[in-house]
Protein backbone atom coordinates (compact mmCIF):
# COMPACT_ATOMS: atom_id res chain seq x y z
CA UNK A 1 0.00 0.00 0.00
CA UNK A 2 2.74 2.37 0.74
CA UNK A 3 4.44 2.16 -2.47
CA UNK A 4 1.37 2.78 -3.75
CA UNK A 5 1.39 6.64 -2.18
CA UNK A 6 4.99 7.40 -2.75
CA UNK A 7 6.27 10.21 -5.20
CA UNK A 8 7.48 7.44 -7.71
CA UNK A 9 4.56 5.17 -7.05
CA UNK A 10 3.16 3.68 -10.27
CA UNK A 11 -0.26 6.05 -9.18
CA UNK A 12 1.57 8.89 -8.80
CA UNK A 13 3.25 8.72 -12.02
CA UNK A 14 -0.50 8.44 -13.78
CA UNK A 15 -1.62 11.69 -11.51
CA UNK A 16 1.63 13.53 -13.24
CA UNK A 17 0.64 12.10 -16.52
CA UNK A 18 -3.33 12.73 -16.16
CA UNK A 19 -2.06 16.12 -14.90
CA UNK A 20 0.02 17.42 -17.81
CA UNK A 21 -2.67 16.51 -19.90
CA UNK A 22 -4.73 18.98 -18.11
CA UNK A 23 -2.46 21.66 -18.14
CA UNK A 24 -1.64 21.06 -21.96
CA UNK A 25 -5.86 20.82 -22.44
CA UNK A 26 -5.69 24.40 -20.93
CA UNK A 27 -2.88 25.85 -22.38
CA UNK A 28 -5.18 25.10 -25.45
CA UNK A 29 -8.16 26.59 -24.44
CA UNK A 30 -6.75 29.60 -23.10
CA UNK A 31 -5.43 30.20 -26.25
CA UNK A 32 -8.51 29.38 -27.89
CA UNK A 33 -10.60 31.47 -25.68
CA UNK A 34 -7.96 34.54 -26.49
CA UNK A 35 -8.49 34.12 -30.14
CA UNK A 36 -12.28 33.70 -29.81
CA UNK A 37 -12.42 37.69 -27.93
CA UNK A 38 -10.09 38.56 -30.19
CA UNK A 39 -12.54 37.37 -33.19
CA UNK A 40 -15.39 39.19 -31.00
CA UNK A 41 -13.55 42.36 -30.79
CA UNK A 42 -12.32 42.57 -34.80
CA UNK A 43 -16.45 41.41 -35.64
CA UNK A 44 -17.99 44.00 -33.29
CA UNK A 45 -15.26 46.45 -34.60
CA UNK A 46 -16.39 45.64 -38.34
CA UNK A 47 -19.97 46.01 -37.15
CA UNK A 48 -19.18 49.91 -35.52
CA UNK A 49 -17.18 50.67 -38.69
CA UNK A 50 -19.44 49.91 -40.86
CA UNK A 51 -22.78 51.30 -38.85
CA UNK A 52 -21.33 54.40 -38.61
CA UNK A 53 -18.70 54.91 -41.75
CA UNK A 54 -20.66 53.64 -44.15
CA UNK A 55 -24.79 53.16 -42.79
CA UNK A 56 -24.41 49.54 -43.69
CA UNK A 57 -23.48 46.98 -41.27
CA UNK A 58 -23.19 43.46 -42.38
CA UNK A 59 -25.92 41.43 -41.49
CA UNK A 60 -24.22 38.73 -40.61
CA UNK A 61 -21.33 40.47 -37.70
CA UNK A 62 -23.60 40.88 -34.48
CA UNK A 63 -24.32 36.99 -34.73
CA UNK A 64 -20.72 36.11 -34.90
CA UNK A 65 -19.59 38.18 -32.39
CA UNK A 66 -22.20 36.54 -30.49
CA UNK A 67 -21.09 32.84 -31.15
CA UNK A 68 -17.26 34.04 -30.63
CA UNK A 69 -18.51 35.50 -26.93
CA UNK A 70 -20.18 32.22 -25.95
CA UNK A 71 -17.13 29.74 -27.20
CA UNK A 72 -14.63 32.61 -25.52
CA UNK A 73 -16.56 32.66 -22.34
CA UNK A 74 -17.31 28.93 -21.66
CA UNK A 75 -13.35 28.45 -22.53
CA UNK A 76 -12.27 30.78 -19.99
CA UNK A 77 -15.02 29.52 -17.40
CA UNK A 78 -12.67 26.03 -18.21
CA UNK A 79 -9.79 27.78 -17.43
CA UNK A 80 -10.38 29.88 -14.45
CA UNK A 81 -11.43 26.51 -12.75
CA UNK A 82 -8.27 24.97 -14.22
CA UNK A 83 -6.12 27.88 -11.90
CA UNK A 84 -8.33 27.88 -9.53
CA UNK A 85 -9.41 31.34 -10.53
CA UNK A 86 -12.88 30.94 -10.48
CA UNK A 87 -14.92 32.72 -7.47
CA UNK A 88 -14.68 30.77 -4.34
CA UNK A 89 -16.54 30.60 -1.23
CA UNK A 90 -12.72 29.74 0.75
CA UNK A 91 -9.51 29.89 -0.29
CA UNK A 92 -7.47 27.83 1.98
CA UNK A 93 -4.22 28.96 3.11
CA UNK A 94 -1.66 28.05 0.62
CA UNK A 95 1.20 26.31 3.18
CA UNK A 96 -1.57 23.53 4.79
CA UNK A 97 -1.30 20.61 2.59
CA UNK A 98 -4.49 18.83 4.22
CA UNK A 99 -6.40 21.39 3.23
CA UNK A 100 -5.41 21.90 -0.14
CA UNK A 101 -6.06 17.76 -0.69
CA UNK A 102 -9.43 18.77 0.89
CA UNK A 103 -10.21 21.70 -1.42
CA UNK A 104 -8.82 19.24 -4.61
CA UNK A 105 -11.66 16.49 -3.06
CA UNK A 106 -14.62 19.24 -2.45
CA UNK A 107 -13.47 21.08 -5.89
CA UNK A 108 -14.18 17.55 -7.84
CA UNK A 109 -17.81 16.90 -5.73
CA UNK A 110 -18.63 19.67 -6.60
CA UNK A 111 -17.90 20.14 -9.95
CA UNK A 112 -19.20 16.53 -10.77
CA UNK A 113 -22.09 17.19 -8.74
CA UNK A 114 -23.03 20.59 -10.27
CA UNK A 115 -22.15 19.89 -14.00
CA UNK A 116 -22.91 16.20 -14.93
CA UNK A 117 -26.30 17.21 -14.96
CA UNK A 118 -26.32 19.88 -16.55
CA UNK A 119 -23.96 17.77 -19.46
CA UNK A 120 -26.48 15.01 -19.19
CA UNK A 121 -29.11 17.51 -20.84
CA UNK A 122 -27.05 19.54 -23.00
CA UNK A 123 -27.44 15.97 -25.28
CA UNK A 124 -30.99 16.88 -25.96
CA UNK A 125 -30.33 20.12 -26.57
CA UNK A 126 -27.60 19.13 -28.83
CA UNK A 127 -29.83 17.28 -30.81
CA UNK A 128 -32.63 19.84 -30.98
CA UNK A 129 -29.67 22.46 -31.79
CA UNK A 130 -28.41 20.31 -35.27
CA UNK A 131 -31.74 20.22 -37.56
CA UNK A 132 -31.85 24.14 -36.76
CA UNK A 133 -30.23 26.86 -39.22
CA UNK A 134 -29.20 30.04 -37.71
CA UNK A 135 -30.29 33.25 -39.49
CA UNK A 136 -27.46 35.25 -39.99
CA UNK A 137 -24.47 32.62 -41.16
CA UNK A 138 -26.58 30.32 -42.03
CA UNK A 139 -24.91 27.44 -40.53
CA UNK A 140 -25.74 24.68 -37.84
CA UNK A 141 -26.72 26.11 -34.47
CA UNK A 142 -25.05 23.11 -33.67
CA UNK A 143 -21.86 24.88 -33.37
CA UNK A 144 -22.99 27.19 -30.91
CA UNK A 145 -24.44 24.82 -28.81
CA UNK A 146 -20.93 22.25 -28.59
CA UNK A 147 -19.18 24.75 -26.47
CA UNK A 148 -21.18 23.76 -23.44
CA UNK A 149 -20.05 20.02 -23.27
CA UNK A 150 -17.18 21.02 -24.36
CA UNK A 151 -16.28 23.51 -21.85
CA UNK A 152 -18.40 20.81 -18.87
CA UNK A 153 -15.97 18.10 -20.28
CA UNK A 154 -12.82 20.22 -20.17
CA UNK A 155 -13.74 21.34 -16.47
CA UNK A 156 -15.21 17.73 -15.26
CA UNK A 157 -11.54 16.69 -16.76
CA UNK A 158 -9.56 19.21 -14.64
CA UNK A 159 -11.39 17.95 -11.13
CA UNK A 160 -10.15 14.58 -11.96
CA UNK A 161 -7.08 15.69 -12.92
CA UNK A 162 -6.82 18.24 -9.34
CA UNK A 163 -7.59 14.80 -7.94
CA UNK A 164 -3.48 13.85 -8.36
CA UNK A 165 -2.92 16.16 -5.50
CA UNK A 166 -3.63 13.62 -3.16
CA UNK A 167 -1.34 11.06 -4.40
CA UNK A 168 1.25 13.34 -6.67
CA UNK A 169 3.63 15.92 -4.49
CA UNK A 170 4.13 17.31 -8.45
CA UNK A 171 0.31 17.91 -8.64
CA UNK A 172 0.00 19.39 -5.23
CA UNK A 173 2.34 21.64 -5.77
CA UNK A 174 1.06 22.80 -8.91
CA UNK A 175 -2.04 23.22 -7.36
CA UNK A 176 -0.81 25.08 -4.48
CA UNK A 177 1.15 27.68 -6.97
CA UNK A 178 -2.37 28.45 -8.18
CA UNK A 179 -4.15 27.98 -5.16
CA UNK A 180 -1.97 30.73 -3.65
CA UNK A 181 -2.42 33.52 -6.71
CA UNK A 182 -5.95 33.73 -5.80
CA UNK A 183 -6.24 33.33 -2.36
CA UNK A 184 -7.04 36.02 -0.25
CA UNK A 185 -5.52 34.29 3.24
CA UNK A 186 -1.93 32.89 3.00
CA UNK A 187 -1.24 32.41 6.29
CA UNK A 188 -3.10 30.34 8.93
């Protein structure tokens, strides 16, 4: 059982692993959530330009700014949970390891508890979302509607992953460095 829990431990090696995946699936959508407001800002810019310069905005801009907003947003909600910079209730204080293997534990319930559900009917809504056309691009609404499981699945995957913390001192500490950027109370 021990070498089970140590820091070269066969388990601990698949929390590192399961880990880096994690941070390589967020490096990913951070950068895909950048590009997305980025997209935003050029279509909304297109939109003003051509409101005001010319009395003729493109039909088509408001819509895709729109889309870009909701795939940006739900990609940064991933993220923010990723580095624990989502809003919290308590931050613990970044030098107590018990509670940091506590907050990884609660973090996972809670995610699991508060988003499988809400994944479990996004399929339904996914479903209703492909035989519909929208207006202005005149494409799948489908598209829209993926970046909700996607963003669930990327944050479901990042509890699990937070889970190495318990096993992994890589993962703990990992998890402490970005416990301790957001927390408000380093000290006990």
């Amino acid at each position: 059982m021990n070498a089970l829990l140590t820091s070269d431990s066969l388990l601990a090696r698949l929390a590192d692993r399961v880990y880096a995946v994690s941070e390589a699936l967020n490096w990913l959508a951070r950068r895909a959530a950048g590009l997305f407001f980025l997209g935003m800002l050029a279509t909304m810019m297109l939109q003003v330009v051509a409101r005001y310069a010319f009395a003729a905005p493109p039909f088509w801009t408001e819509e895709l700014a729109r889309w870009l907003m909701v795939w940006g947003g739900l990609l940064g909600a991933s993220c923010a949970f990723h580095t624990h910079a989502d809003p919290a209730m308590v931050h613990p204080p970044a030098g107590v390891a018990w509670r940091l293997k506590l907050q990884a534990v609660s973090r996972f319930i809670a995610s699991w508890l508060f988003f499988l559900p809400v994944l479990w009917f996004t399929y339904p809504f996914f479903l209703r979302q492909i035989g519909r056309t929208s207006e202005g691009l005149e494409v799948s609404t489908a598209w829209m509607a993926a970046a909700l499981p996607v963003a669930l699945i990327l944050i479901l995957f990042h509890g699990v992953a937070g889970l190495g913390a318990l096993v992994s001192p890589r993962v703990l500490a990992r998890e402490t460095d970005y416990a301790t950027q957001f927390s408000s109370n380093t000290t006990e």
